[in-house]
N, C-alpha and C. Protein backbone atom coordinates (compact mmCIF):
# COMPACT_ATOMS: atom_id res chain seq x y z
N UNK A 1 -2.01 -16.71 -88.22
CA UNK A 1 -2.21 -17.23 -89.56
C UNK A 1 -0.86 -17.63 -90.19
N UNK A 2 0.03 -17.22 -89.74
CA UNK A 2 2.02 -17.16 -90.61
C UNK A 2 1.88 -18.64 -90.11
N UNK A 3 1.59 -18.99 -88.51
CA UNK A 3 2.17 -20.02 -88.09
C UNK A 3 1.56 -21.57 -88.74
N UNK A 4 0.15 -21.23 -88.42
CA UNK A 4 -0.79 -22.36 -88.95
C UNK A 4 -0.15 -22.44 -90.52
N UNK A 5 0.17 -21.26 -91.42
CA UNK A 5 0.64 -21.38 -92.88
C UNK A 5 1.85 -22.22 -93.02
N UNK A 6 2.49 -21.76 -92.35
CA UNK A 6 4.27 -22.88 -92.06
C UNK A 6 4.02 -23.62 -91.49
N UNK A 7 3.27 -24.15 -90.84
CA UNK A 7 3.09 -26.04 -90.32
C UNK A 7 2.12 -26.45 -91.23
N UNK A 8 1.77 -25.75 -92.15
CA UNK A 8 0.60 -26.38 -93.45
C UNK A 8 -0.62 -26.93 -92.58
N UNK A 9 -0.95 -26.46 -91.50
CA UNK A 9 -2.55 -26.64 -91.28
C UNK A 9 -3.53 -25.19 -91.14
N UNK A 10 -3.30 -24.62 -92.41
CA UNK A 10 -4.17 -23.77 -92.76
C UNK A 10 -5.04 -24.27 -93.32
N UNK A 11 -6.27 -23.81 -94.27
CA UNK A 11 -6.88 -24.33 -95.24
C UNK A 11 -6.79 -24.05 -96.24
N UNK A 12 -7.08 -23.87 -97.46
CA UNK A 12 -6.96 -23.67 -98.80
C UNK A 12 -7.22 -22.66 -98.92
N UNK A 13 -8.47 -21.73 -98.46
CA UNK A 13 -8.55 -20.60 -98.65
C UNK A 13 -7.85 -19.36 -97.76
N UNK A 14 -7.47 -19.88 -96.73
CA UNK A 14 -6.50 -19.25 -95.74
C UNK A 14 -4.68 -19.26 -96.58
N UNK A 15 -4.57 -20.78 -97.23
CA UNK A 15 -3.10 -20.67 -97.83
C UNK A 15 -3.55 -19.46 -98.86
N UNK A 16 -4.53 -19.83 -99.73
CA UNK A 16 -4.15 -18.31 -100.53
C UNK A 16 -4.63 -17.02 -100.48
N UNK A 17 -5.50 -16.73 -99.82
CA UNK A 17 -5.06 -15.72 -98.92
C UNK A 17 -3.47 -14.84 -98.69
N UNK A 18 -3.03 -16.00 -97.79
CA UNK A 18 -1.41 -15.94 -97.02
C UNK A 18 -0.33 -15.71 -98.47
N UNK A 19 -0.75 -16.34 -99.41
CA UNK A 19 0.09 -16.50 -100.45
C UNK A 19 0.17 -15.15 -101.09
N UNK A 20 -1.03 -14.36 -101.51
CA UNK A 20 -1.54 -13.43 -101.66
C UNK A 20 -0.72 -12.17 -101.08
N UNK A 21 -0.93 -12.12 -99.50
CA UNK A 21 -0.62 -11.29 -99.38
C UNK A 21 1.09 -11.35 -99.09
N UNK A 22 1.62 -12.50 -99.15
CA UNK A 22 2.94 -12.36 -99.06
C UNK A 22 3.54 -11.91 -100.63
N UNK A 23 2.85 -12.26 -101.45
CA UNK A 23 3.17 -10.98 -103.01
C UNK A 23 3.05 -9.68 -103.14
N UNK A 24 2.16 -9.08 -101.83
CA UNK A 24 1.59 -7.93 -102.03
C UNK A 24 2.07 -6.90 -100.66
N UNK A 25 2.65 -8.04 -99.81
CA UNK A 25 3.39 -7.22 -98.50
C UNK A 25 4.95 -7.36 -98.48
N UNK A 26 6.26 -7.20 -99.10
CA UNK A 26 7.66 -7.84 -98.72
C UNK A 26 7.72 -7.83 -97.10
N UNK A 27 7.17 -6.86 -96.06
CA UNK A 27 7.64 -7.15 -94.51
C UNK A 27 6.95 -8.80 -94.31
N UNK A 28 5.99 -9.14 -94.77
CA UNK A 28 5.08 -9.63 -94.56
C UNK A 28 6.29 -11.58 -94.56
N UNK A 29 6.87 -11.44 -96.30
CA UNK A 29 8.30 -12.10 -96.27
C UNK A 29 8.99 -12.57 -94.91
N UNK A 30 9.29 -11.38 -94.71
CA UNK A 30 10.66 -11.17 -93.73
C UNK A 30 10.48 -12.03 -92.44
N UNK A 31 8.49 -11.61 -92.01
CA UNK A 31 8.16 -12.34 -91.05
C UNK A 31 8.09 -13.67 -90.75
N UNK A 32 7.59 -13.99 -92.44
CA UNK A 32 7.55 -15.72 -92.37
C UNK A 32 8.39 -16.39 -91.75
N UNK A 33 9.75 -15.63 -92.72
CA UNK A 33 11.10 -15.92 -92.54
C UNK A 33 11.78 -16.60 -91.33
N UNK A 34 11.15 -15.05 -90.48
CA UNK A 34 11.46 -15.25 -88.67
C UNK A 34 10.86 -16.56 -88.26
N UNK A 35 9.38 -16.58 -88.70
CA UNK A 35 8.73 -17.83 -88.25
C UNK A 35 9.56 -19.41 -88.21
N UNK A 36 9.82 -19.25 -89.71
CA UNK A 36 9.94 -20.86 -90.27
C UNK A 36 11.73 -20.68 -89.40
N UNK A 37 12.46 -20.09 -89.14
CA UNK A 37 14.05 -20.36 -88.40
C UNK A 37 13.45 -20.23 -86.60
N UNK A 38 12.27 -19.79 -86.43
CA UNK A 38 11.69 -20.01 -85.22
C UNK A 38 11.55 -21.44 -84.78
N UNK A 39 10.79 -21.67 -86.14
CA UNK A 39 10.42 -23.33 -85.73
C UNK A 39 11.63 -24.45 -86.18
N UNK A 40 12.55 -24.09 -87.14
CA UNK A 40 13.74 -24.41 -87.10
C UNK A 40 14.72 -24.81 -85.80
N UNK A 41 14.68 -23.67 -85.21
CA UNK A 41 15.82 -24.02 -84.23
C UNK A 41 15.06 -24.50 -83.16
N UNK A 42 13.75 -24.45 -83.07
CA UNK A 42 12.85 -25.36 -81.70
C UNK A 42 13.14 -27.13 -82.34
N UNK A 43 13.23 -27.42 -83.69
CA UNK A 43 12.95 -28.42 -83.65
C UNK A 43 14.23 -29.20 -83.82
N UNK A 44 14.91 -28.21 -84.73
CA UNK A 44 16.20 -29.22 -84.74
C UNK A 44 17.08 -28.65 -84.07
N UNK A 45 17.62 -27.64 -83.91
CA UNK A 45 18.97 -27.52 -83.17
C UNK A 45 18.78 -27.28 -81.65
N UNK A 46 17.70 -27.35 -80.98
CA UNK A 46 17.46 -27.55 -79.48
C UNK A 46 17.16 -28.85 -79.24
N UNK A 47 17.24 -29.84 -80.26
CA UNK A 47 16.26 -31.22 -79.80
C UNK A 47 17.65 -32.03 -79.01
N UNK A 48 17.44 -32.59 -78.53
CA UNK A 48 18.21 -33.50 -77.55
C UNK A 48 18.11 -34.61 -77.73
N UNK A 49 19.17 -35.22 -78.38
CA UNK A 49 19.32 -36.71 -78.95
C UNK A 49 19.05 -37.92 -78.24
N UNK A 50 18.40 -38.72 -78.25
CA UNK A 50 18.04 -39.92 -77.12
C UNK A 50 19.25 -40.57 -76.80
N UNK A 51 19.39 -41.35 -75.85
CA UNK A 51 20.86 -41.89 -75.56
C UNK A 51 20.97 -43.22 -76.53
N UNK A 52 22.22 -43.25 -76.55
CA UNK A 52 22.49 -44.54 -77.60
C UNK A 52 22.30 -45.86 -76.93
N UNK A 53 21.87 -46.29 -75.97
CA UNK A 53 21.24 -47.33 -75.64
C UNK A 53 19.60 -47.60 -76.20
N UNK A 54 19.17 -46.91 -75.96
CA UNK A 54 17.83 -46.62 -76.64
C UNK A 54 17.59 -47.01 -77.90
N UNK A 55 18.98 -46.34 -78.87
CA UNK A 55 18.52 -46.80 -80.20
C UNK A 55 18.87 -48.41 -80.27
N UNK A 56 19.76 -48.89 -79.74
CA UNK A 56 20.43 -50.17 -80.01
C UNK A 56 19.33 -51.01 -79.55
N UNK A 57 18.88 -50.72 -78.26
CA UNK A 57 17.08 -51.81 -77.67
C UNK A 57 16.46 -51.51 -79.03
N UNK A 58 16.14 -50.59 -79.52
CA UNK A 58 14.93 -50.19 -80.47
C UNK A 58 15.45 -51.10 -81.67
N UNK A 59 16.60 -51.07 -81.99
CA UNK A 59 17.08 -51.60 -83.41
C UNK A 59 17.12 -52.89 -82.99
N UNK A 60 17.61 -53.55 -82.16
CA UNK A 60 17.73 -54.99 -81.91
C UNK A 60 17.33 -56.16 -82.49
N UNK A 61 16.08 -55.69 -82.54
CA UNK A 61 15.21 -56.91 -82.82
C UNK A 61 14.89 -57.11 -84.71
N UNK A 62 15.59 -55.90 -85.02
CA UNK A 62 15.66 -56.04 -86.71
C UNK A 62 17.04 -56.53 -87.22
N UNK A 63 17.97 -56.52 -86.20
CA UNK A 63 19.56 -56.93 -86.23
C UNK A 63 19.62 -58.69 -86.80
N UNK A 64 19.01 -59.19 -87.41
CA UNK A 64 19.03 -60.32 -87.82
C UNK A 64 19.91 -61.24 -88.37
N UNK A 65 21.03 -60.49 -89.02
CA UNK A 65 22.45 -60.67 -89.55
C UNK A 65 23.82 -60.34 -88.32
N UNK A 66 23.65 -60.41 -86.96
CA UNK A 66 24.28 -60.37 -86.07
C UNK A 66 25.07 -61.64 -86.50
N UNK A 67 26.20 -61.18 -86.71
CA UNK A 67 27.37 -62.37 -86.67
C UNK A 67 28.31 -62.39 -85.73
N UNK A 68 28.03 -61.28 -84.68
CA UNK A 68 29.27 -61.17 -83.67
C UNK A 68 29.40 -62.05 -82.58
N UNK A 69 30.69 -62.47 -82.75
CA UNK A 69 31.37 -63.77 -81.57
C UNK A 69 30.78 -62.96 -80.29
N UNK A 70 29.95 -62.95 -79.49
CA UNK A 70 29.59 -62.84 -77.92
C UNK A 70 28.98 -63.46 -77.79
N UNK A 71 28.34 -63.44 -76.03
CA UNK A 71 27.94 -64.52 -75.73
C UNK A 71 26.72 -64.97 -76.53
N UNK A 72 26.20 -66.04 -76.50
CA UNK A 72 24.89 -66.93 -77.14
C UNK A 72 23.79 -65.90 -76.34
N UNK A 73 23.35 -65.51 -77.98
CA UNK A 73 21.81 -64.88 -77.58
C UNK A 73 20.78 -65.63 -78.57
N UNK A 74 19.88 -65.13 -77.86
CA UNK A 74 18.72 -65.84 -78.15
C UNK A 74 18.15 -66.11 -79.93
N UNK A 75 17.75 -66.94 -80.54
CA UNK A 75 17.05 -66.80 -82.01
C UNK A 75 16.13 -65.56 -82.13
N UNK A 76 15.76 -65.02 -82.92
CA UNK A 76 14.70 -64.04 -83.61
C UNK A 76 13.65 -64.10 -83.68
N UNK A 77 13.10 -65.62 -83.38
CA UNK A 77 12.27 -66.30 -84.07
C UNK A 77 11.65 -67.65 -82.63
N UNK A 78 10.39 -67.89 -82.95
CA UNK A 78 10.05 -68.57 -82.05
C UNK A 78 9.30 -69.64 -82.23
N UNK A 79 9.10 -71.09 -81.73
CA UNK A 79 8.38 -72.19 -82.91
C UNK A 79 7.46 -72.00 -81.70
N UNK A 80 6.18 -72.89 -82.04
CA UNK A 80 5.26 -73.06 -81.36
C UNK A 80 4.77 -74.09 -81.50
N UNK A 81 4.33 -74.88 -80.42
CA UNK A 81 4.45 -76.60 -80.43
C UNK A 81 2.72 -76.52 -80.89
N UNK A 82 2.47 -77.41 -81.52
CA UNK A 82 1.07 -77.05 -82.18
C UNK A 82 0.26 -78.56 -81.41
N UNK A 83 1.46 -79.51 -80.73
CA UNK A 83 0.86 -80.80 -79.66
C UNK A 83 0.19 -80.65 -78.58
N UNK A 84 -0.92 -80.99 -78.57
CA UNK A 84 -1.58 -80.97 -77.24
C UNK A 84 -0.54 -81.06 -76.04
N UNK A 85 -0.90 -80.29 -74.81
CA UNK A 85 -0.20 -80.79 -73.59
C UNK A 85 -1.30 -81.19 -72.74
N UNK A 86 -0.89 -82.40 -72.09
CA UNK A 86 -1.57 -83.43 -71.42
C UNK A 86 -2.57 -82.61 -70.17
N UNK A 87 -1.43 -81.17 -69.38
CA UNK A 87 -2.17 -81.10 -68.47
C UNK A 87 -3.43 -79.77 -68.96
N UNK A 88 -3.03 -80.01 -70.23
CA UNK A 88 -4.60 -78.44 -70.78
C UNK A 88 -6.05 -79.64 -70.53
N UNK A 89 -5.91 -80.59 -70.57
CA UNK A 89 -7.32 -81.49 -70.82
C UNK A 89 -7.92 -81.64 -69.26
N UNK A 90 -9.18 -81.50 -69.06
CA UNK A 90 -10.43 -81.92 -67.86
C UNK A 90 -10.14 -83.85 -67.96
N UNK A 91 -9.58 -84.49 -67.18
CA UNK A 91 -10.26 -86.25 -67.12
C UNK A 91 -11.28 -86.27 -65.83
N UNK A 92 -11.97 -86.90 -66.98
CA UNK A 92 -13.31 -87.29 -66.34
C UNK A 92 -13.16 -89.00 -66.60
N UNK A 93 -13.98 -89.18 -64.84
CA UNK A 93 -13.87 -90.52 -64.85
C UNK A 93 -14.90 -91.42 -66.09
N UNK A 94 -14.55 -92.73 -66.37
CA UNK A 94 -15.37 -93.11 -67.33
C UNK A 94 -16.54 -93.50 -67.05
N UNK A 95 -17.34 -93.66 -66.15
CA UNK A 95 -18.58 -94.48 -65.36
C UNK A 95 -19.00 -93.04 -66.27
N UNK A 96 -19.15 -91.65 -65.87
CA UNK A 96 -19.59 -90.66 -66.32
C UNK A 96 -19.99 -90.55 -67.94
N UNK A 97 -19.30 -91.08 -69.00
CA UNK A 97 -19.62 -91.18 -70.21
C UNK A 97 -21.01 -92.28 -70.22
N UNK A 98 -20.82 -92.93 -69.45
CA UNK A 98 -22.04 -94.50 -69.73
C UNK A 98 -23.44 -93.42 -69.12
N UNK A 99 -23.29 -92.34 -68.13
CA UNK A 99 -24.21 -91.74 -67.20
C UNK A 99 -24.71 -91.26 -68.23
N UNK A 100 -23.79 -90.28 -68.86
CA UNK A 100 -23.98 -89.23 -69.97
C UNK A 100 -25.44 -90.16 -71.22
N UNK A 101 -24.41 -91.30 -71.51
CA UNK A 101 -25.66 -91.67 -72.81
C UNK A 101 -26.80 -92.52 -71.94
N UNK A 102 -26.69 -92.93 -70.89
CA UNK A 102 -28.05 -93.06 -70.08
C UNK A 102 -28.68 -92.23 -70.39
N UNK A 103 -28.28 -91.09 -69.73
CA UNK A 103 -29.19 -89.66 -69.60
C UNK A 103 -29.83 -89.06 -70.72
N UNK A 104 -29.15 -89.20 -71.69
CA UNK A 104 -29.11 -88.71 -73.21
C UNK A 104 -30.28 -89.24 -73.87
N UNK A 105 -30.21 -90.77 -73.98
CA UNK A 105 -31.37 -92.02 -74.54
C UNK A 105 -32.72 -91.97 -73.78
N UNK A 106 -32.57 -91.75 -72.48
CA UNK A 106 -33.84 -91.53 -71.85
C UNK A 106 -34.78 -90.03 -71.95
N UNK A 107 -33.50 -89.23 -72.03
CA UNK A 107 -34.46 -88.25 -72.73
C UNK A 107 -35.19 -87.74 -74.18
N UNK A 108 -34.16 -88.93 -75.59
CA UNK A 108 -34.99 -89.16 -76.77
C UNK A 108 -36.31 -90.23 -75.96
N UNK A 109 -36.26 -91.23 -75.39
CA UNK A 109 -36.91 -92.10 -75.42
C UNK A 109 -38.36 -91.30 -74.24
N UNK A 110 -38.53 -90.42 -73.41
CA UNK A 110 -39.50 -89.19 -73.22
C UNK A 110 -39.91 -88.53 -74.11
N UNK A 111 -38.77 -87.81 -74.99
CA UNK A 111 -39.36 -87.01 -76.25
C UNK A 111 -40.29 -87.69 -77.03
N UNK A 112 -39.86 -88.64 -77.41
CA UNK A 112 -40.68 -89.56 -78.28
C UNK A 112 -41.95 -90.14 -77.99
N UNK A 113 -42.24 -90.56 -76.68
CA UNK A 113 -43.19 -90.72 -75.90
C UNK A 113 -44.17 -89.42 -75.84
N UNK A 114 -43.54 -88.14 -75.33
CA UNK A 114 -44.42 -87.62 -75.46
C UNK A 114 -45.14 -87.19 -76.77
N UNK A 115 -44.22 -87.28 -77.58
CA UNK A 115 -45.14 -86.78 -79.06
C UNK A 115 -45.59 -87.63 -79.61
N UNK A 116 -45.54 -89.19 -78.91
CA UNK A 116 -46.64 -90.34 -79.87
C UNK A 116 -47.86 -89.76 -78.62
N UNK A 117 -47.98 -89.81 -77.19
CA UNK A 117 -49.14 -89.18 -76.71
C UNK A 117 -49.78 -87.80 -77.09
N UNK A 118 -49.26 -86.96 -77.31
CA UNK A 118 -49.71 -86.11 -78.27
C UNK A 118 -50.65 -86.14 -79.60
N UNK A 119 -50.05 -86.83 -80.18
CA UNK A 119 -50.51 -87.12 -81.93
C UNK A 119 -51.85 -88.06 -81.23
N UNK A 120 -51.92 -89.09 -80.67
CA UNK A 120 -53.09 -89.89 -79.85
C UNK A 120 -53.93 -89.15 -79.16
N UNK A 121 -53.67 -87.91 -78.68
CA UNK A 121 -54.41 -87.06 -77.75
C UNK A 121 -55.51 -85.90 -78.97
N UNK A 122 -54.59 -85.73 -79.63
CA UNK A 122 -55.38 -85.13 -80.92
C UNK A 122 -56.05 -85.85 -81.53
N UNK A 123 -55.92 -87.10 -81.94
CA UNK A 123 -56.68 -88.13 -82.62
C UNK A 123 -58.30 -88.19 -81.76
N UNK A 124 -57.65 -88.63 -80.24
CA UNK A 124 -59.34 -88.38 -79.81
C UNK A 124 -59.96 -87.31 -80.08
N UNK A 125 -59.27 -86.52 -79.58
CA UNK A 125 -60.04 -84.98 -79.75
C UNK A 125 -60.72 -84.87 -80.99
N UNK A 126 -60.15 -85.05 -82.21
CA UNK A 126 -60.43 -85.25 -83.25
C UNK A 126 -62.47 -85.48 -83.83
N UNK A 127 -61.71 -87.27 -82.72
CA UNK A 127 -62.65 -88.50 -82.80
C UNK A 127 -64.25 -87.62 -81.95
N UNK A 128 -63.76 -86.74 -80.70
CA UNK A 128 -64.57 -86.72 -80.08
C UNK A 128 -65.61 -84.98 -80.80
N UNK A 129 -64.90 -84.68 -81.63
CA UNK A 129 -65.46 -83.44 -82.34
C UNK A 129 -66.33 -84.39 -83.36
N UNK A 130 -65.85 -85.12 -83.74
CA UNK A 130 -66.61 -85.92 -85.20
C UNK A 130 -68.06 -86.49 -84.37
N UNK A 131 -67.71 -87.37 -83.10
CA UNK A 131 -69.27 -87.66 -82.50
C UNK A 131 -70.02 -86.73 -82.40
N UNK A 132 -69.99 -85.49 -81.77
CA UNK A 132 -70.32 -84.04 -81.50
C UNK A 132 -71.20 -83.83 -82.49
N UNK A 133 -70.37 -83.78 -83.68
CA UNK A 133 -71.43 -83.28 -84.76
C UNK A 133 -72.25 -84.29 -85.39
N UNK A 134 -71.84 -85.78 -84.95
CA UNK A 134 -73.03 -86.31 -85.91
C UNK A 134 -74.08 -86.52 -84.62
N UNK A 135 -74.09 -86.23 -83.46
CA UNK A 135 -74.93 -86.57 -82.89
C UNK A 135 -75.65 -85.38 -83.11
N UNK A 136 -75.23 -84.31 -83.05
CA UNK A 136 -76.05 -82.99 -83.40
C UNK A 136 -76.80 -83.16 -84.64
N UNK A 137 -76.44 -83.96 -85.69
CA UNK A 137 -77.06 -83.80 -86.52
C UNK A 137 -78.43 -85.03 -86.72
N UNK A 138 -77.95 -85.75 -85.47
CA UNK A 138 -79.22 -86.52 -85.53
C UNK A 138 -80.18 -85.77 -84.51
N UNK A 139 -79.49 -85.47 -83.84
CA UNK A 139 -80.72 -84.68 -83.36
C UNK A 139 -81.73 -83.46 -83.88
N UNK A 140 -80.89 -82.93 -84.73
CA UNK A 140 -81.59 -81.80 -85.68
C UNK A 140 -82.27 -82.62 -86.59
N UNK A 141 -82.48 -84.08 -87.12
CA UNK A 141 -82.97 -85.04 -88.12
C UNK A 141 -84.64 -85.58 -87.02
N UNK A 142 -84.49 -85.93 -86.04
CA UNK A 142 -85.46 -85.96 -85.23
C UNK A 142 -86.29 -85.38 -84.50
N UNK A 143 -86.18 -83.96 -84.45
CA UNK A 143 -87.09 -83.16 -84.03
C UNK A 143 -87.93 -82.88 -84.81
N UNK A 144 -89.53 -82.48 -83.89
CA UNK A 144 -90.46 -82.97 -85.04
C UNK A 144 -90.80 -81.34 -85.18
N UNK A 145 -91.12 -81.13 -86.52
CA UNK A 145 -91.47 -79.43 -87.08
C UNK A 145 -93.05 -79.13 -86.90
């Protein structure tokens, strides 16, 4: 509980608790004490400094105000050509475009066909329900009661 309390991932009712009884215990003090120069000297005075190449790669690229005479390095910064390049495009031969709206026109000019035969195909049907019933109804007019 000391440790979770000194890295502050206790909870609220565990910090006071801890708080509590460190008013009501002084050894209780002493221990913390030990704790928090425990985690003290693990973190800072045993840590082992990265090498100074490391930081200079890491910083580099924020070094933007480099004014030092050596050799020519590179800009910071990078443009990007926003022009088509010739070899990103598919060429297709042109006979193929004329194929294309062949293909294209003949299949409005089917579509269309089929839905004027359609609309005509219903019309009979139509036509042939309308004979249906008036012949039925002459026949129900001529039978004798």
């Amino acid at each position: 509980m000391v440790e979770s309390y000194v890295l502050g991932l206790s909870t609220p009712d565990e910090k006071e608790e801890m708080e509590r009884l460190l008013h009501d215990h002084p050894e209780l003090q002493t221990e913390l004490r030990i704790v928090e120069n425990t985690f003290h000297k693990l973190w800072l005075e045993d840590a082992y400094p990265p090498p100074i190449e490391l930081r200079q790669r890491t910083l580099q690229p924020y070094n933007w105000a480099d004014t030092s005479a050596g050799p020519e390095k590179k800009p910071n910064y990078t443009f990007i050509n926003i022009a088509p390049n010739q070899s990103d495009f598919i060429t297709v031969h042109k006979v193929w475009k004329w194929i294309f709206i062949a293909a294209f026109l003949l299949f409005k000019l089917c579509l269309f066909t089929a839905i004027y035969f359609y609309f005509k195909y219903r019309q009979v049907e139509e036509r042939q329900i309308e004979r249906e019933k008036v012949r039925q109804e002459y026949q129900n007019q001529n039978i004798p009661r």
